[in-house]
C-alpha atoms as a PDB file:
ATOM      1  CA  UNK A   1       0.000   0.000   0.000  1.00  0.00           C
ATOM      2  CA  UNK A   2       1.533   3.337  -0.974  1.00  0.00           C
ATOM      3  CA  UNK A   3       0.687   6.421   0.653  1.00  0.00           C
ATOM      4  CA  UNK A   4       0.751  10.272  -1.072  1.00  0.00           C
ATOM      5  CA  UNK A   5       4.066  11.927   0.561  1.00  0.00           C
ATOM      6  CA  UNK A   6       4.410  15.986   0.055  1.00  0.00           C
ATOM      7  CA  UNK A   7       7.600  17.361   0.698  1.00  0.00           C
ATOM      8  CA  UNK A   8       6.827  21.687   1.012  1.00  0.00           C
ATOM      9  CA  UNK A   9      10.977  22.325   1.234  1.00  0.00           C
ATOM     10  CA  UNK A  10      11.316  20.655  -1.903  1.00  0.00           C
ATOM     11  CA  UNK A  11       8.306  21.326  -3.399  1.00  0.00           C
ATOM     12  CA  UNK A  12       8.323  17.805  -4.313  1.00  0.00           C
ATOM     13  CA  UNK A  13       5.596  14.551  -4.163  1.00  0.00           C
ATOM     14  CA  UNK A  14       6.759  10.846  -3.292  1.00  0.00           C
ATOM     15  CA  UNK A  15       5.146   7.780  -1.932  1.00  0.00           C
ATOM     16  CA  UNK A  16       5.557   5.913   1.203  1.00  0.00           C
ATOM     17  CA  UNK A  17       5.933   1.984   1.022  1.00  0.00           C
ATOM     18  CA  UNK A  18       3.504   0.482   3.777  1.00  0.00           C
ATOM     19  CA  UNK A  19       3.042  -2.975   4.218  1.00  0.00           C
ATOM     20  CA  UNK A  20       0.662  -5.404   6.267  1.00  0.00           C
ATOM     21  CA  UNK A  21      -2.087  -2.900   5.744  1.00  0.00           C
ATOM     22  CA  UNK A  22      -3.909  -4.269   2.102  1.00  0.00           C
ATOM     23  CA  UNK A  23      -5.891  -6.507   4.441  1.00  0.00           C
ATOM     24  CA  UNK A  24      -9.645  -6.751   3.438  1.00  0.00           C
ATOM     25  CA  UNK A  25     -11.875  -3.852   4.694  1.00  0.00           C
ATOM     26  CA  UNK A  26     -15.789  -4.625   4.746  1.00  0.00           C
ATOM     27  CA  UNK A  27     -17.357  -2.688   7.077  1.00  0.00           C
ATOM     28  CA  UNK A  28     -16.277  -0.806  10.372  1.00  0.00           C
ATOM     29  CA  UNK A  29     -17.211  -3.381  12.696  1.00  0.00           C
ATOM     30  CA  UNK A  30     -17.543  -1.442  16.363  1.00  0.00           C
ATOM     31  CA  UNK A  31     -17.018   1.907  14.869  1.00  0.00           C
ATOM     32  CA  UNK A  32     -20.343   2.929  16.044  1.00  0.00           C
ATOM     33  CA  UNK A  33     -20.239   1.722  19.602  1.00  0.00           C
ATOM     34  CA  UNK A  34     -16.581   3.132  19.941  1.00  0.00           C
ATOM     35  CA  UNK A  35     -18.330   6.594  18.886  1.00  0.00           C
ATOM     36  CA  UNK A  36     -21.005   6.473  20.807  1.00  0.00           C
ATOM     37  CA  UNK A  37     -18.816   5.520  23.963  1.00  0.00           C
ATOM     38  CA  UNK A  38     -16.661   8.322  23.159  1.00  0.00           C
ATOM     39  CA  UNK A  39     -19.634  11.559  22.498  1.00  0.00           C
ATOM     40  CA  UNK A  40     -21.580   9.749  25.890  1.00  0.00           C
ATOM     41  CA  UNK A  41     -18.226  10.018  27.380  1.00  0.00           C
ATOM     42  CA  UNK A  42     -17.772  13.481  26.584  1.00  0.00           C
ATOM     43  CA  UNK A  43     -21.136  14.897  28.300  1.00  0.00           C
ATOM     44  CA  UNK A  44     -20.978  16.356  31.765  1.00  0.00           C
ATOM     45  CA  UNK A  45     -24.443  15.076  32.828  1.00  0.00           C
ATOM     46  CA  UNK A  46     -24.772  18.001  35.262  1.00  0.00           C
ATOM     47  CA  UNK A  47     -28.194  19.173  34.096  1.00  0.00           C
ATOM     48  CA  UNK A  48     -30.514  19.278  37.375  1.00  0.00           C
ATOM     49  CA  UNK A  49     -33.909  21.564  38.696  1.00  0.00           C
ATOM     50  CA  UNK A  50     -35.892  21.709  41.887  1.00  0.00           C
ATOM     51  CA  UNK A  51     -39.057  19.868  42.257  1.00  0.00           C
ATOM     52  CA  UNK A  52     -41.420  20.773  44.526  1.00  0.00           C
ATOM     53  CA  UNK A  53     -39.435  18.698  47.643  1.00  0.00           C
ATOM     54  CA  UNK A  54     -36.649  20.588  46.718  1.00  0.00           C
ATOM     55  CA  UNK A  55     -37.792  24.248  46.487  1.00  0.00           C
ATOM     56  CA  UNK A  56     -37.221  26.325  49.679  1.00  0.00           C
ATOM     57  CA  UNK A  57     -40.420  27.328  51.755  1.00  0.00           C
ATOM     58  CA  UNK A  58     -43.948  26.087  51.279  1.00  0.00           C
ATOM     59  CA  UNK A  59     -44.281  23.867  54.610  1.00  0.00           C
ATOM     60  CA  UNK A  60     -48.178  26.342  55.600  1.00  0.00           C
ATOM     61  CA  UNK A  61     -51.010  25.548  53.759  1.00  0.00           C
ATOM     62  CA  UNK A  62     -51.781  28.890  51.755  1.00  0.00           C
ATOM     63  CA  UNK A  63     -55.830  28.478  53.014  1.00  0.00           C
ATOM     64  CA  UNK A  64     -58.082  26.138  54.561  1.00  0.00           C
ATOM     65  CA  UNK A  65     -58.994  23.134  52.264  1.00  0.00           C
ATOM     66  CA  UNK A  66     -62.708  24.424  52.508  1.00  0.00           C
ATOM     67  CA  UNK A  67     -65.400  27.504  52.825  1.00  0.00           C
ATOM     68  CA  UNK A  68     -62.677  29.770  51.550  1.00  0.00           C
ATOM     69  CA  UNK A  69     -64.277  29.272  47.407  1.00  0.00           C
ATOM     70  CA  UNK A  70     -60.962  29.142  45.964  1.00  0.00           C
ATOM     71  CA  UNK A  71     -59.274  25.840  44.587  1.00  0.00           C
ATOM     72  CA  UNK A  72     -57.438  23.391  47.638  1.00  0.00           C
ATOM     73  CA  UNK A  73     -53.608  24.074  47.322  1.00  0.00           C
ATOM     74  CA  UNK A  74     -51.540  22.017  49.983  1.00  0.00           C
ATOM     75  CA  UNK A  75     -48.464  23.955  48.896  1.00  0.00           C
ATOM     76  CA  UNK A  76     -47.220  27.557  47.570  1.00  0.00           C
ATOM     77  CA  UNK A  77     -44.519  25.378  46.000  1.00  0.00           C
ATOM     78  CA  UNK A  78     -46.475  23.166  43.884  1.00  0.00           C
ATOM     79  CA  UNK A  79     -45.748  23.280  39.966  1.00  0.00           C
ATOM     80  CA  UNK A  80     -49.032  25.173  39.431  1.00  0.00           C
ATOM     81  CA  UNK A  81     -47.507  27.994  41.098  1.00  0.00           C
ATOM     82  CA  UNK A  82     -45.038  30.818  40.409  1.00  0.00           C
ATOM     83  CA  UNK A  83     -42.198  30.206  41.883  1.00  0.00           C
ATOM     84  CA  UNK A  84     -43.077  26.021  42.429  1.00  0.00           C
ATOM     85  CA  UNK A  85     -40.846  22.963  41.904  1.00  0.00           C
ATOM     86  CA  UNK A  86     -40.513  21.566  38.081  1.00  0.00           C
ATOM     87  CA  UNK A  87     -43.479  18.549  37.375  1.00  0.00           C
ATOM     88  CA  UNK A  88     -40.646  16.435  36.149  1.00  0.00           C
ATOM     89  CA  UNK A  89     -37.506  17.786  37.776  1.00  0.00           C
ATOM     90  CA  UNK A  90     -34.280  17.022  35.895  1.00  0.00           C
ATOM     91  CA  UNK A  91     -31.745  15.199  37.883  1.00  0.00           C
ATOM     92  CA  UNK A  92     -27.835  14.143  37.232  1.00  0.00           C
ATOM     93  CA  UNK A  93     -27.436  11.500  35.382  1.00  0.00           C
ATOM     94  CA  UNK A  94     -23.922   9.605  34.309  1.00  0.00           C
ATOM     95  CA  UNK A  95     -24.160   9.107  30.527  1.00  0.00           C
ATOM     96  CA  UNK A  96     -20.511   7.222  30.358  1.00  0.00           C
ATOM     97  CA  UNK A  97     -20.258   4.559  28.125  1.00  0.00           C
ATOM     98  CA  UNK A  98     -17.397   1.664  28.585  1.00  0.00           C
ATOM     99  CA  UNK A  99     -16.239   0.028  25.542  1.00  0.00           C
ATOM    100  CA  UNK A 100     -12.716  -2.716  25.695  1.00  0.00           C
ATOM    101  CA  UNK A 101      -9.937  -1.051  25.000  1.00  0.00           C
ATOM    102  CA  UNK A 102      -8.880  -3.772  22.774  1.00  0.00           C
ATOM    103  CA  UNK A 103     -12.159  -2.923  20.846  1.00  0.00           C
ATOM    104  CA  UNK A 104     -11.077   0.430  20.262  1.00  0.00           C
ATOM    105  CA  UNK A 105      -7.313  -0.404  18.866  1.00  0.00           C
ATOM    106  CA  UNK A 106      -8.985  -2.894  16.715  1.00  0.00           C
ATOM    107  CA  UNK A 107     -11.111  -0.366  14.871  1.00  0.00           C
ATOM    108  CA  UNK A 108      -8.785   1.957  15.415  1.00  0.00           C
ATOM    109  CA  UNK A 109      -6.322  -0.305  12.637  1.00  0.00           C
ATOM    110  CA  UNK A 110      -9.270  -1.124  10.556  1.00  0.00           C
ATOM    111  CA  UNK A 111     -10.123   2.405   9.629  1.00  0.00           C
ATOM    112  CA  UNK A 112      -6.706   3.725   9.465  1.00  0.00           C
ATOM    113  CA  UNK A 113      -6.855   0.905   6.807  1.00  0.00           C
ATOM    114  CA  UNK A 114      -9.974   2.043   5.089  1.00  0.00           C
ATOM    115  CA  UNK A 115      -8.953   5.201   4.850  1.00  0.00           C
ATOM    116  CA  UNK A 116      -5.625   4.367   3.645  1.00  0.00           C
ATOM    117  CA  UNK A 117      -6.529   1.591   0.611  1.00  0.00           C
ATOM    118  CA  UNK A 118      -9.221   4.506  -0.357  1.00  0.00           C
ATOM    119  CA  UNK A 119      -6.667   7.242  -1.178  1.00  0.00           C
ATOM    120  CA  UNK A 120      -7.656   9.422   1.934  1.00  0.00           C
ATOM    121  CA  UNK A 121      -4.755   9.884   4.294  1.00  0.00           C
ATOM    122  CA  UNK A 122      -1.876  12.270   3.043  1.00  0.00           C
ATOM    123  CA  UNK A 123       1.754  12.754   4.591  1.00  0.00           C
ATOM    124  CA  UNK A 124       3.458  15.963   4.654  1.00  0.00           C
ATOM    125  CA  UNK A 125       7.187  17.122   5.193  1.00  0.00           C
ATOM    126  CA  UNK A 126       9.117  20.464   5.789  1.00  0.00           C
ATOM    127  CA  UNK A 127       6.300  21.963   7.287  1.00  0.00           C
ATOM    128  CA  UNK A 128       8.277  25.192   8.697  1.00  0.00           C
ATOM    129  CA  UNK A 129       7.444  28.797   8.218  1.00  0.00           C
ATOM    130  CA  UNK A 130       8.496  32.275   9.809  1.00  0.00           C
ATOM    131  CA  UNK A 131       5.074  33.083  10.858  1.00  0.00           C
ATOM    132  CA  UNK A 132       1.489  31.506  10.796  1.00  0.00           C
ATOM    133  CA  UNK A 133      -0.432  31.430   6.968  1.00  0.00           C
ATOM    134  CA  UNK A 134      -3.627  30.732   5.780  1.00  0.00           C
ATOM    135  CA  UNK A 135      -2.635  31.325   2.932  1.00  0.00           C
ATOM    136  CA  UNK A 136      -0.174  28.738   2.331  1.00  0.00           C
ATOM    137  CA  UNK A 137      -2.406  26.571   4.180  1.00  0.00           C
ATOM    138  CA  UNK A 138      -4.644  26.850   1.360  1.00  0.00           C
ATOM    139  CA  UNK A 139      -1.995  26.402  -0.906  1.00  0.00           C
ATOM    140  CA  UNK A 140      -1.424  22.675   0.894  1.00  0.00           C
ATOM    141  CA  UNK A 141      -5.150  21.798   0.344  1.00  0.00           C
ATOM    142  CA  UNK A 142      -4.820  22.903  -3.501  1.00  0.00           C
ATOM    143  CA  UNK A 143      -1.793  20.766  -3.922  1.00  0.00           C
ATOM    144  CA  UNK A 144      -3.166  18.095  -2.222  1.00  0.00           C
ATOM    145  CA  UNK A 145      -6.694  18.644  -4.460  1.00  0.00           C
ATOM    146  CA  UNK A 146      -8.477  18.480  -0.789  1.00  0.00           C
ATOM    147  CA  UNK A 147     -10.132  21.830  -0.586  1.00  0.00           C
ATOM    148  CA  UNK A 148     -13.061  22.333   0.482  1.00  0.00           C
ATOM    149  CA  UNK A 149     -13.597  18.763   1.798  1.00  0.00           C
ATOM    150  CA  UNK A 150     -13.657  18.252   5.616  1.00  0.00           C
ATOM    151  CA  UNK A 151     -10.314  17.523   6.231  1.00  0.00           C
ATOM    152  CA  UNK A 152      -8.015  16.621   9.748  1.00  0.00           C
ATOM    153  CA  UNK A 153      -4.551  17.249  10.273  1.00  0.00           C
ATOM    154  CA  UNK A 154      -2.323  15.528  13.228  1.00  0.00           C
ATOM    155  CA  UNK A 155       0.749  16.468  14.044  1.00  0.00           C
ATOM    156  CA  UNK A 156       3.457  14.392  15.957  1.00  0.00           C
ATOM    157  CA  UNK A 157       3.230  16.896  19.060  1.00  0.00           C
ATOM    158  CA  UNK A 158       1.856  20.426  19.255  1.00  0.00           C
ATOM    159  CA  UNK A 159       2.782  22.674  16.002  1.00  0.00           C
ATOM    160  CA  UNK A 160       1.572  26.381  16.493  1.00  0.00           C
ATOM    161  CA  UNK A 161       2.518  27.526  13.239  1.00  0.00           C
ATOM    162  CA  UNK A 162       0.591  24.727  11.887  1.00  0.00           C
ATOM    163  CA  UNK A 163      -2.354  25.342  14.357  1.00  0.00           C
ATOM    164  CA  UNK A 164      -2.681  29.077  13.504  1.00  0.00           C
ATOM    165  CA  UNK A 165      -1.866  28.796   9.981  1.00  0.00           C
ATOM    166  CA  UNK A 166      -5.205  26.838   9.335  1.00  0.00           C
ATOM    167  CA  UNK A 167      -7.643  27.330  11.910  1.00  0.00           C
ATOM    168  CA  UNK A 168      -9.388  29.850   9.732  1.00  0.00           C
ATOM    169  CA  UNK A 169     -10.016  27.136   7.607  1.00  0.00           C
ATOM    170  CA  UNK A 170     -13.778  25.943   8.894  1.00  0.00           C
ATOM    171  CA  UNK A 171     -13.289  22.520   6.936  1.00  0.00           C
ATOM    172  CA  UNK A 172     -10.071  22.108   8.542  1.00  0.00           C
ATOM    173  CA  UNK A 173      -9.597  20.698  12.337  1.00  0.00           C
ATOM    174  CA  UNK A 174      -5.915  20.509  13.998  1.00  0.00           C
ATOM    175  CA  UNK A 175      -5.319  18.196  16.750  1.00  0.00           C
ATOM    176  CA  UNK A 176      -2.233  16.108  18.051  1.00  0.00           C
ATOM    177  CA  UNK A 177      -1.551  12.264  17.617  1.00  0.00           C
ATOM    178  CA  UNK A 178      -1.965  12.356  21.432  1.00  0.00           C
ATOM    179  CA  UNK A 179      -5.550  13.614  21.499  1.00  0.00           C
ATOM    180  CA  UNK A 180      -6.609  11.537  18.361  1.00  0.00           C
ATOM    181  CA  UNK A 181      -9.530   9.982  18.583  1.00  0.00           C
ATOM    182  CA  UNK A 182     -12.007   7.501  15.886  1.00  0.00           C
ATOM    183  CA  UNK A 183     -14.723   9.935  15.735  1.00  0.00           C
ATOM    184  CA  UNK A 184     -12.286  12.656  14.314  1.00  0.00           C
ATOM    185  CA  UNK A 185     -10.655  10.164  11.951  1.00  0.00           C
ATOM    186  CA  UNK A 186     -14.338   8.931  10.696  1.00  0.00           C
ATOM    187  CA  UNK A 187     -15.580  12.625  10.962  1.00  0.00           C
ATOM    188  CA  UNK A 188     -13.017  14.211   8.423  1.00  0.00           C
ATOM    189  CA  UNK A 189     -12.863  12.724   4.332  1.00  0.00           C
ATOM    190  CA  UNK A 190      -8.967  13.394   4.206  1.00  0.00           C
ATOM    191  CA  UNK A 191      -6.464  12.808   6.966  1.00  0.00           C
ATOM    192  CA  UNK A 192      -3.199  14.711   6.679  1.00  0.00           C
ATOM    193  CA  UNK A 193      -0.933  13.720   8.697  1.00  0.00           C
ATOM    194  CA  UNK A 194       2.869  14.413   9.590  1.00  0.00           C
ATOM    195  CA  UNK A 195       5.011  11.796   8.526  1.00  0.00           C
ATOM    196  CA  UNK A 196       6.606  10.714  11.806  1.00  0.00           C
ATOM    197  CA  UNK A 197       2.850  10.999  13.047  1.00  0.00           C
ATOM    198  CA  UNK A 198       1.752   8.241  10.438  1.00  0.00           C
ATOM    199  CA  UNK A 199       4.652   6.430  11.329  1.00  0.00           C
ATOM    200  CA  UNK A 200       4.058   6.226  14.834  1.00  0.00           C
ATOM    201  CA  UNK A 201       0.151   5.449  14.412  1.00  0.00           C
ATOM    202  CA  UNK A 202       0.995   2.491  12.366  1.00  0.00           C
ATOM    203  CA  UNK A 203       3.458   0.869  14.589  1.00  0.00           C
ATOM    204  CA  UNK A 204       0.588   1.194  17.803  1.00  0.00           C
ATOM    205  CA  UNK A 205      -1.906  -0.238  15.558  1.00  0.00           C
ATOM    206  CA  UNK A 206       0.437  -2.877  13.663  1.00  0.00           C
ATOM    207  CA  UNK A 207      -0.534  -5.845  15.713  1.00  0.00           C
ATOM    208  CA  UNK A 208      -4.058  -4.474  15.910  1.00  0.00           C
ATOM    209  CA  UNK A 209      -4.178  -5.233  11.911  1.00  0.00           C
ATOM    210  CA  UNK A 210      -7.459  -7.746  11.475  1.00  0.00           C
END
């Protein structure tokens, strides 16, 4: 399998030898739940309102239950009144998902391998400039002929110049090999990725390979 290799100092294109990843891809088996597990995982689950046990005050009966020829209220807290506990109170509630790590690797290799046999991941070199650039940002998406289309870039640690230069790109999202994660990878068309960063990916997911 032969991966798309841009050099920027030498304003040159090559292709990177990989092997052990043309196995069969049908499907992303567990993608989904290793998603899911991972945007459950992300929620705080903080949400929360009174209900009427919870609201301060209300222990005296407004008025007598009868002769008074208004409606019975036990409470000035109920929901019928200003001020009263919600009918269906929202509470906390822990929205955390668990899915096997080995799960996770193993999808992890398969669609680093989809992506891969389907012309979608990109390596780039020489990535080194003065001061940040959208505009030759843009000019890496032209060369690569991936403008436009929601595209990720990982870097091998963190890269400011790369950061700034195309964060005012909305189809672009920068983010480390660290904090990569399957929904990102699935989320983007292209993956551009630094070629030590590809490098190390591969040899974590290696054994992974299905």
């Amino acid at each position: 399998m032969k991966i798309k290799v841009l050099n920027l100092i030498e304003n040159s294109e090559t292709e990177l030898e990989v092997e052990g990843w043309d196995f069969p891809v049908s499907g992303l088996k567990g993608a989904h739940e290793v998603v899911k597990s991972i945007e459950a995982n992300s929620r705080q689950g903080t949400l929360a309102t009174k209900s009427r046990g919870d609201v301060t005050g209300g222990g005296k009966k407004p008025w007598a239950q009868k002769h008074t020829g208004r409606a019975r209220h036990s409470t000035i807290r109920s929901p019928l009144w200003r001020k009263g506990g919600h009918t269906f109170a929202l509470v906390p509630k822990e929205y955390s998902l668990k899915v096997n790590s080995k799960q996770k690797k193993k999808v992890m290799a398969e669609v680093i391998g989809y992506k891969a046999q389907n012309g979608f991941i990109f390596l780039l070199e020489g990535f080194y400039l003065e001061k940040p650039s959208t505009k030759k940002a843009q000019e890496i998406l032209l060369k690569l002929a991936i403008n436009g289309n929601k595209s990720l870039m990982v870097t091998l640690g963190s890269n400011e110049l790369l950061y700034k230069s195309f964060r005012n790109i909305p189809e672009v999202k920068v983010t480390t090999l660290e904090e990569l994660n399957i929904r990102d990878f699935l989320a983007a068309k292209y993956i551009v990725m630094e070629t030590e960063a590809f490098k190390t990916l591969i040899g974590r997911s290696k054994k992974w390979i299905p």
